[in-house]
C-alpha atoms as a PDB file:
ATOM      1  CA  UNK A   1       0.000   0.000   0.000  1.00  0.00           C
ATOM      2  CA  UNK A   2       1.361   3.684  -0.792  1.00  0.00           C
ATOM      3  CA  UNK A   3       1.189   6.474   1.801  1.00  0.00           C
ATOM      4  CA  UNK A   4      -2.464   7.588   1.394  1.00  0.00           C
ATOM      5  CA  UNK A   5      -3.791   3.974   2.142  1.00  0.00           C
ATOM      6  CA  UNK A   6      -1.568   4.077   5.167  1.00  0.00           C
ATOM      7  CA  UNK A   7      -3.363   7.832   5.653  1.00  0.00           C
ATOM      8  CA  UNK A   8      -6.485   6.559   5.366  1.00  0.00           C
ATOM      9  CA  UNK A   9      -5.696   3.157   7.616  1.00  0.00           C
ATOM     10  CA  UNK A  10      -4.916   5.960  10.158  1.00  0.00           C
ATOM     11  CA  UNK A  11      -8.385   7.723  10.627  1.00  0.00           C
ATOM     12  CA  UNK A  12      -9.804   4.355  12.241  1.00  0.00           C
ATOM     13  CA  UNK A  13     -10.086   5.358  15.867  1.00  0.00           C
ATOM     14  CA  UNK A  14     -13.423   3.300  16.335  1.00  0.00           C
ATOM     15  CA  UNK A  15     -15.554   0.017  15.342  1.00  0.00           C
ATOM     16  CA  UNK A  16     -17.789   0.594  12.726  1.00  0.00           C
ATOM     17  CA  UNK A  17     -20.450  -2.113  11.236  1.00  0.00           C
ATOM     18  CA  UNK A  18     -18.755  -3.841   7.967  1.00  0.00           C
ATOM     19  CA  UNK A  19     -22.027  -4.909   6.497  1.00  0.00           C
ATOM     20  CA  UNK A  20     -24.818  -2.409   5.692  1.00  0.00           C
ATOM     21  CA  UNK A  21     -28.334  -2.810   3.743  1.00  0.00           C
ATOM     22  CA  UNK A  22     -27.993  -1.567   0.763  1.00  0.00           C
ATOM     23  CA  UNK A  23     -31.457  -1.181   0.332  1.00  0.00           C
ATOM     24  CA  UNK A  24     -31.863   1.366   2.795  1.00  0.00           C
ATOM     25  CA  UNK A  25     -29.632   4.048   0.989  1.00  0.00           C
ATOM     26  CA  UNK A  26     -32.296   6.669  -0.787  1.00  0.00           C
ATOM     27  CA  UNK A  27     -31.472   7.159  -4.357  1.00  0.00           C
ATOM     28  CA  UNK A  28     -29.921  10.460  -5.846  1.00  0.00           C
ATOM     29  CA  UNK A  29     -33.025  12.902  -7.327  1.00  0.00           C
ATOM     30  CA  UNK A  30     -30.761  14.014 -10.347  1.00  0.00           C
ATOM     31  CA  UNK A  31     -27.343  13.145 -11.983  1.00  0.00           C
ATOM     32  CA  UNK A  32     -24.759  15.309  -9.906  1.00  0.00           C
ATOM     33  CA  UNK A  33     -22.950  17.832 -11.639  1.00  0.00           C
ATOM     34  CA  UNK A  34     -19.691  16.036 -12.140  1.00  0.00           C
ATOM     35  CA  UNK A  35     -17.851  19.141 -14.100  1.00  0.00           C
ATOM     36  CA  UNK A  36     -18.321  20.777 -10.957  1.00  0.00           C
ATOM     37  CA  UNK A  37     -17.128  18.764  -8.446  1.00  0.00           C
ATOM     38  CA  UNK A  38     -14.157  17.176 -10.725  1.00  0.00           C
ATOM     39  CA  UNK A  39     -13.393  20.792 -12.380  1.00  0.00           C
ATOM     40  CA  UNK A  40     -13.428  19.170 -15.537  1.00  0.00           C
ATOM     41  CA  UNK A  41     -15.041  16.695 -18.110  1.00  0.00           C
ATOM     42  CA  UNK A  42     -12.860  13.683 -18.078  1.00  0.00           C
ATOM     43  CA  UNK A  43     -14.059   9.770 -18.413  1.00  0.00           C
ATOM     44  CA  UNK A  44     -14.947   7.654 -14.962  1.00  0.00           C
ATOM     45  CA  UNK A  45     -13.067   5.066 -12.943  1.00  0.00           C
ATOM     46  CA  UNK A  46     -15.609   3.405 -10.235  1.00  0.00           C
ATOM     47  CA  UNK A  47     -15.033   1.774  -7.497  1.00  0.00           C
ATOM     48  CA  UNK A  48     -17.708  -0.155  -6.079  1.00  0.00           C
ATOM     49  CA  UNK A  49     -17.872  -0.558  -2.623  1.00  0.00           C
ATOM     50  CA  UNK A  50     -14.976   1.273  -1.956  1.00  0.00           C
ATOM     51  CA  UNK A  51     -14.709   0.287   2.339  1.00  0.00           C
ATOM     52  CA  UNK A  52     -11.609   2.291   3.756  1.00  0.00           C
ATOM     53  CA  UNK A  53     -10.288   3.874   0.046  1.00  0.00           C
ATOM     54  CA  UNK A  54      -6.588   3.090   0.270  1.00  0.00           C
ATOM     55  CA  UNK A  55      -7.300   1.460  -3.102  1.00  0.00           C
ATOM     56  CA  UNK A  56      -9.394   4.180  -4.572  1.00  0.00           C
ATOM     57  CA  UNK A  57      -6.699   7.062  -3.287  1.00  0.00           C
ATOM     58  CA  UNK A  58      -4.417   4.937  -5.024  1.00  0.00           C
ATOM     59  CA  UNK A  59      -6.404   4.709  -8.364  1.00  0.00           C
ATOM     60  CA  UNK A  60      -6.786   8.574  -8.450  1.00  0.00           C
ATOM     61  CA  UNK A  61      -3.098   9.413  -7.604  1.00  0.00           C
ATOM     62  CA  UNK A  62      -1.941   6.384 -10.171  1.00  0.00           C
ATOM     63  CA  UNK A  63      -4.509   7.591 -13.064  1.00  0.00           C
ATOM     64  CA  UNK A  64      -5.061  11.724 -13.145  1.00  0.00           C
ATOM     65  CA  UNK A  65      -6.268  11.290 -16.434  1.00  0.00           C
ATOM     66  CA  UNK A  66      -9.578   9.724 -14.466  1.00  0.00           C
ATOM     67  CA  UNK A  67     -12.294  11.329 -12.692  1.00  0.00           C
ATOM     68  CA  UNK A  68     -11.974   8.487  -9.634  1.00  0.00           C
ATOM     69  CA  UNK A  69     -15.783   7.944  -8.295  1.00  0.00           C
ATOM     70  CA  UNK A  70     -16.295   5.985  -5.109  1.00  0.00           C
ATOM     71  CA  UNK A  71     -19.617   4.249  -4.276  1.00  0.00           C
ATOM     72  CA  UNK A  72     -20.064   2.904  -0.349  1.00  0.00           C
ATOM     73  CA  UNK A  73     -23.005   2.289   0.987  1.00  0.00           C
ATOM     74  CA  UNK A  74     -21.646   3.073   4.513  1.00  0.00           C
ATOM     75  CA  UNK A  75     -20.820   7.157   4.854  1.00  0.00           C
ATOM     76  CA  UNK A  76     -18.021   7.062   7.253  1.00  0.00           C
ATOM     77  CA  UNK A  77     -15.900   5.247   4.529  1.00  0.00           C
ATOM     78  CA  UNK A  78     -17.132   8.141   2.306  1.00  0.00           C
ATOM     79  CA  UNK A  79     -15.640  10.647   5.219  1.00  0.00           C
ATOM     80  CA  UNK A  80     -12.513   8.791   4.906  1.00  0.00           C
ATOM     81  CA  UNK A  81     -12.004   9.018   1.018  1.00  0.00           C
ATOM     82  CA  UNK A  82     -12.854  12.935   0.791  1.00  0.00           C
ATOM     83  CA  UNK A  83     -10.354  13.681   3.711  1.00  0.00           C
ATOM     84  CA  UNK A  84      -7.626  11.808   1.552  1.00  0.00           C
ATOM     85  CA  UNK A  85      -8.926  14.153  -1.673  1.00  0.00           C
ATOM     86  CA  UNK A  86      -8.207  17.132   0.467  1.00  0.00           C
ATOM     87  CA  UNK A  87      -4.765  15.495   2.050  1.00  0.00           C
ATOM     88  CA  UNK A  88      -3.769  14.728  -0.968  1.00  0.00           C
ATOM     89  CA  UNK A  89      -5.312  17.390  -2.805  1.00  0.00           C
ATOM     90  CA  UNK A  90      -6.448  14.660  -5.232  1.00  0.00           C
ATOM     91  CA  UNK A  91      -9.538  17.165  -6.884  1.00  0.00           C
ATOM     92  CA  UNK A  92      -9.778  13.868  -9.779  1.00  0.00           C
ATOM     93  CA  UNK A  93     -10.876  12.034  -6.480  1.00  0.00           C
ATOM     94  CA  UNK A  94     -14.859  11.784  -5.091  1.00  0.00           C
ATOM     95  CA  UNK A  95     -16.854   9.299  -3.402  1.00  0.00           C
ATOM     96  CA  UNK A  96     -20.550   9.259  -2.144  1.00  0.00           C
ATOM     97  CA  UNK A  97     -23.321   7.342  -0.032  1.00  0.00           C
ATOM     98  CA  UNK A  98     -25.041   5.035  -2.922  1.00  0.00           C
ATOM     99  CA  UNK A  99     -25.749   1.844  -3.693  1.00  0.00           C
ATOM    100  CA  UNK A 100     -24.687   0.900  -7.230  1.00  0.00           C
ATOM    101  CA  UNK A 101     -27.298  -1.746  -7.890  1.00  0.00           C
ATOM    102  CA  UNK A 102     -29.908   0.757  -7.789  1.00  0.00           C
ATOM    103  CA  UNK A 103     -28.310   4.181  -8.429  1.00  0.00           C
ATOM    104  CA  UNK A 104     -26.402   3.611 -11.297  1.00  0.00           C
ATOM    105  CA  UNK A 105     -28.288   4.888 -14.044  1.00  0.00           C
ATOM    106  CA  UNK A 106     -29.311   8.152 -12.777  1.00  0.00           C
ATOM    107  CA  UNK A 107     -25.696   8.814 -11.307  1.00  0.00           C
ATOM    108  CA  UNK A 108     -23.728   8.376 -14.300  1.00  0.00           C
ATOM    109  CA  UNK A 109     -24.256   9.177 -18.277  1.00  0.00           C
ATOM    110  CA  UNK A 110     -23.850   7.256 -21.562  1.00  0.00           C
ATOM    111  CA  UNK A 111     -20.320   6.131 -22.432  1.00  0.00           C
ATOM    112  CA  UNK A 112     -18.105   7.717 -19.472  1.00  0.00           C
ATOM    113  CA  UNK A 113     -16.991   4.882 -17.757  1.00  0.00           C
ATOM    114  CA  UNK A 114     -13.335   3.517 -18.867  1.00  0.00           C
ATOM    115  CA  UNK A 115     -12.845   1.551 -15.649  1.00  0.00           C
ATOM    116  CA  UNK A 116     -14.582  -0.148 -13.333  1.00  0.00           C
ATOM    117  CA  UNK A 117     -13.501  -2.270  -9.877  1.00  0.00           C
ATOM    118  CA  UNK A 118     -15.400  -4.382  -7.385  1.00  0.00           C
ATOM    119  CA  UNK A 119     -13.166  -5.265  -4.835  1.00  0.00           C
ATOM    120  CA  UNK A 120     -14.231  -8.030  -1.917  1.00  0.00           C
ATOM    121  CA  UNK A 121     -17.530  -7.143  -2.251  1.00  0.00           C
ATOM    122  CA  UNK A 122     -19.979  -8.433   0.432  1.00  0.00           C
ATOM    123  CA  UNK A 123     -20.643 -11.700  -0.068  1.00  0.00           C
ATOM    124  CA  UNK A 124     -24.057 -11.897   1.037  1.00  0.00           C
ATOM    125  CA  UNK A 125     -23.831 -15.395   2.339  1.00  0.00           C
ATOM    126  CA  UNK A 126     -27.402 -15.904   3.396  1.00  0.00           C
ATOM    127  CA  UNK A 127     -29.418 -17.478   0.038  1.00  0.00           C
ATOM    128  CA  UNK A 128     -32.349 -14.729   0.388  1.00  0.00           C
ATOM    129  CA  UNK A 129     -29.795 -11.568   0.798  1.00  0.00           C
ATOM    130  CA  UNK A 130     -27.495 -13.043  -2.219  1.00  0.00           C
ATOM    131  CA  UNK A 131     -30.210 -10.653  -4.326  1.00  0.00           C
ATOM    132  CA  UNK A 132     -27.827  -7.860  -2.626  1.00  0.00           C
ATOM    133  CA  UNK A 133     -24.653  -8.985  -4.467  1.00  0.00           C
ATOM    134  CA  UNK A 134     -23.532  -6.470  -7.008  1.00  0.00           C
ATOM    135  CA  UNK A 135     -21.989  -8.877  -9.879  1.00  0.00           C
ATOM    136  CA  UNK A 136     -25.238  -9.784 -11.288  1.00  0.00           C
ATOM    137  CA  UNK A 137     -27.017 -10.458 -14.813  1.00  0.00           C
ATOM    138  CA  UNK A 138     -29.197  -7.134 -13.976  1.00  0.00           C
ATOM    139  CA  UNK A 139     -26.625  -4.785 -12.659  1.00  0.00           C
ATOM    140  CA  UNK A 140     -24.420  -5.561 -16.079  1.00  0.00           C
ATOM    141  CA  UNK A 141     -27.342  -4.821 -18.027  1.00  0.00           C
ATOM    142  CA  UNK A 142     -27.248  -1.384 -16.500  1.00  0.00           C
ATOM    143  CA  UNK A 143     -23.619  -0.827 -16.581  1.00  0.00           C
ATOM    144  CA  UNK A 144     -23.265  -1.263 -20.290  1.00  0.00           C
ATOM    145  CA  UNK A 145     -24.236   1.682 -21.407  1.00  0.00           C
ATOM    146  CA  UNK A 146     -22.355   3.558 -19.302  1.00  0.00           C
ATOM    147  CA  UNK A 147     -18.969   2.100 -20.256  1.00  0.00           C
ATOM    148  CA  UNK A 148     -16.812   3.542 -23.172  1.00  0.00           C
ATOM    149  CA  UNK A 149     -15.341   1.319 -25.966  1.00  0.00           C
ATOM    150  CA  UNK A 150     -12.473  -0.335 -24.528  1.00  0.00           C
ATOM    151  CA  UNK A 151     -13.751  -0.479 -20.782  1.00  0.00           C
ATOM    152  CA  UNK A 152     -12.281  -2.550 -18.426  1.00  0.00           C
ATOM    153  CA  UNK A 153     -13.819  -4.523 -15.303  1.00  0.00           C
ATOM    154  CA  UNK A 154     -11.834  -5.502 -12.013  1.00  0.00           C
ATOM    155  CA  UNK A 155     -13.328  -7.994  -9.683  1.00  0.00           C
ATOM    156  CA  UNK A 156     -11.989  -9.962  -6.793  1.00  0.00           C
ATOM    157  CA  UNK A 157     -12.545 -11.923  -3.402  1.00  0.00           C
ATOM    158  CA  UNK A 158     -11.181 -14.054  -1.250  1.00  0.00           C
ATOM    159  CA  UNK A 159     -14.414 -16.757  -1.083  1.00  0.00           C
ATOM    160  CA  UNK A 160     -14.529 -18.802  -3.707  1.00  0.00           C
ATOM    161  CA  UNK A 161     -18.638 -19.577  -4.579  1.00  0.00           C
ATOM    162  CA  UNK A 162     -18.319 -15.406  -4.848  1.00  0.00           C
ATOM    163  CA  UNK A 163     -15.599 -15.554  -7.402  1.00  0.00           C
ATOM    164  CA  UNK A 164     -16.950 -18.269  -9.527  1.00  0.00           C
ATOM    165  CA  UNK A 165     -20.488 -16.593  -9.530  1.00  0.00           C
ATOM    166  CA  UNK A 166     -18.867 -13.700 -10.516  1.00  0.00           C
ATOM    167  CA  UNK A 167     -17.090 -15.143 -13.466  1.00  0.00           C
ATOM    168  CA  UNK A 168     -19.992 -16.952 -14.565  1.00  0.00           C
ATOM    169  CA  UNK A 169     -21.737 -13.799 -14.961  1.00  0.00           C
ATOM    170  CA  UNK A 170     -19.347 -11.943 -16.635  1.00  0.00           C
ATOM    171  CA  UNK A 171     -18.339 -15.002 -18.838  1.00  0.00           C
ATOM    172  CA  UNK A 172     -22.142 -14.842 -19.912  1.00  0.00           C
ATOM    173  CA  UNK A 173     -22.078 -11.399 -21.159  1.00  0.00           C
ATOM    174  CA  UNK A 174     -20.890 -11.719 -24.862  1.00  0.00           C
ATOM    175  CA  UNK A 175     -20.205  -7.731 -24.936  1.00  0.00           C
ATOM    176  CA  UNK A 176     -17.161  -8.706 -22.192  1.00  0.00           C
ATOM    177  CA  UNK A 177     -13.603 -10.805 -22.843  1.00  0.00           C
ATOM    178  CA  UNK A 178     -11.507 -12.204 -20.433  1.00  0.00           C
ATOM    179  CA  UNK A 179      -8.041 -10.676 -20.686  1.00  0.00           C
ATOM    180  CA  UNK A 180      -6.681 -13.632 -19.464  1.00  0.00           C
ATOM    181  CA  UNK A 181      -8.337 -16.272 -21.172  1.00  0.00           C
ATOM    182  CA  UNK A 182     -12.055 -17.711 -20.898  1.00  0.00           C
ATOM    183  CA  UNK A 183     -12.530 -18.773 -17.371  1.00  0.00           C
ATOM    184  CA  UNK A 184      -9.005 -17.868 -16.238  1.00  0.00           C
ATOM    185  CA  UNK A 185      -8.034 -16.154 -13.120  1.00  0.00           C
ATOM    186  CA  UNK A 186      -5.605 -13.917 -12.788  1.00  0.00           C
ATOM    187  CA  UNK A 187      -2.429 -15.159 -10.326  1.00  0.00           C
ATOM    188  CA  UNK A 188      -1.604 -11.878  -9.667  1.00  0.00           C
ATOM    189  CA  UNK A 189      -3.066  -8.034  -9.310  1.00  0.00           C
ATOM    190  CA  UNK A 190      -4.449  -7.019 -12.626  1.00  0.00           C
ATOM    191  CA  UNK A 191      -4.310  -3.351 -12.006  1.00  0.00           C
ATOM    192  CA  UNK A 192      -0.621  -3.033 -10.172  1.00  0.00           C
ATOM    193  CA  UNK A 193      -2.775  -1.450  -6.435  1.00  0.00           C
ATOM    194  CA  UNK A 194      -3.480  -3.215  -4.124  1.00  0.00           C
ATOM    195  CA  UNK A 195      -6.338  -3.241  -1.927  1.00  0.00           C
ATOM    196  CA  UNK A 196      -6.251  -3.643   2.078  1.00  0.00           C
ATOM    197  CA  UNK A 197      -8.075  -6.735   1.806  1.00  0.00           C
ATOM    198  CA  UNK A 198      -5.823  -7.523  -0.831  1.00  0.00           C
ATOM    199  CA  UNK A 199      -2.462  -7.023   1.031  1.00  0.00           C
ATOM    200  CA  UNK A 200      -4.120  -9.109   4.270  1.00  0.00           C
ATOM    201  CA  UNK A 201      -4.505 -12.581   2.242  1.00  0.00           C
ATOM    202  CA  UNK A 202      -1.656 -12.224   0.771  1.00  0.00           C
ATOM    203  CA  UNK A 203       0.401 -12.389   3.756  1.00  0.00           C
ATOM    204  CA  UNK A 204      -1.542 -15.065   4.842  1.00  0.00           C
ATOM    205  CA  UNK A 205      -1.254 -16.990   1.813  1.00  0.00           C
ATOM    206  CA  UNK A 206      -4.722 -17.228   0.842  1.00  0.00           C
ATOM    207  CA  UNK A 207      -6.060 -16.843  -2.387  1.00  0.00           C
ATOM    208  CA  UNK A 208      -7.936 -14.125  -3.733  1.00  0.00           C
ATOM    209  CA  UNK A 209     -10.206 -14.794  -7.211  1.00  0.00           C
ATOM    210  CA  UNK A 210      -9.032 -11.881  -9.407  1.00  0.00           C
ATOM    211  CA  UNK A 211     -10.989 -10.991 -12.469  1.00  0.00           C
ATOM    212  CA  UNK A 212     -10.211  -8.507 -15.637  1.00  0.00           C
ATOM    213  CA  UNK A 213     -12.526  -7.963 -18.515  1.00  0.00           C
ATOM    214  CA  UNK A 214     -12.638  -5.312 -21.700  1.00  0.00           C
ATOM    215  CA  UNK A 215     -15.757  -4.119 -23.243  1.00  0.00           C
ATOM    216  CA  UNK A 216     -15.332  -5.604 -26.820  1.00  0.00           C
ATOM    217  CA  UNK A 217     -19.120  -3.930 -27.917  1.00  0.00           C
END
């Protein structure tokens, strides 16, 4: 991890919840004004689910050609990320309190996404609350439009069902190709940051499922 995940890792100075229902977060009236808060027109990097943001500080700091866009469904995560934008004075950097299952077509428009990652999402092991999973048939269906020709998608966990659902689905969608090979996993980090989560199993020695897909249209 760089120096603004180890900022970030150095807010924590309490317990928070790590699971939240995201179907309690109220949905944005309007598309936000993005050349205002960014300062500019510039195409999207998401991160979905973003927990503490070391890896979404990193994104923006690694990529100022992006406008970085966090989505947490907890907002003292979201705290977190915009005190690293003004530590770092990172203005390509943003997060906010929504749930991208249900918010992503008013949030963002046509075309303006060039990257997208979904790191260790929730797992949702409980059969009735796996509806809450983000990787889904549904939620890709939405996301299309909003990604520009050439588009890549991140994924990866540490539990296995999760990864293999979440190749299945992207396997299915014949607009996406595995950069590594149909069905393959990727041995090592696909975008060169590395998550907290990331760092944690890797010390342990246990895997992670890593995914990385381009929109081929």
């Amino acid at each position: 991890m760089t120096e603004s995940s180890a900022a970030i890792n150095r807010q924590k100075r309490r317990r928070y919840r790590q699971h939240g229902n995201p179907f309690t977060i109220d949905a944005p009236s309007e598309r936000p004004r993005w050349d205002e808060i960014y300062g500019r027109t510039a195409p999207f990097a998401i991160d979905v689910g973003f927990g503490e943001g070391g890896f979404t500080t990193d994104l923006a700091r690694s990529h100022p050609e992006l406008n970085v866009l966090g989505l947490e469904i907890r907002p003292h995560f979201v705290k977190w990320l915009h005190n690293a934008r003004e530590e770092h004075q990172l203005t390509n950097l943003y997060g906010m309190v929504a749930n991208a299952n249900l918010h992503l077509e008013t949030l963002l428009p046509p075309n303006s996404v060039s990257f997208v990652s979904v790191n260790f999402p929730d797992p949702w092991f409980k059969r009735k609350h796996q509806k809450r999973r983000v990787m889904r048939p549904d939620w890709l269906l939405t996301l299309l439009p909003k990604l520009a020709p050439g588009a890549r998608i991140h994924c990866m966990t540490d539990y296995e069902p999760v990864g293999h659902q979440m190749m299945a689905v992207l396997e299915d969608c014949k607009e996406l190709r595995n950069d590594l090979g149909p069905f393959t996993f990727a041995s090592e980090s696909t975008t060169g940051i590395l998550s907290e989560r990331e760092v944690i199993h890797t010390k342990r020695g246990e895997p992670i499922f890593r995914m990385s897909f381009s929109y081929v249209l």
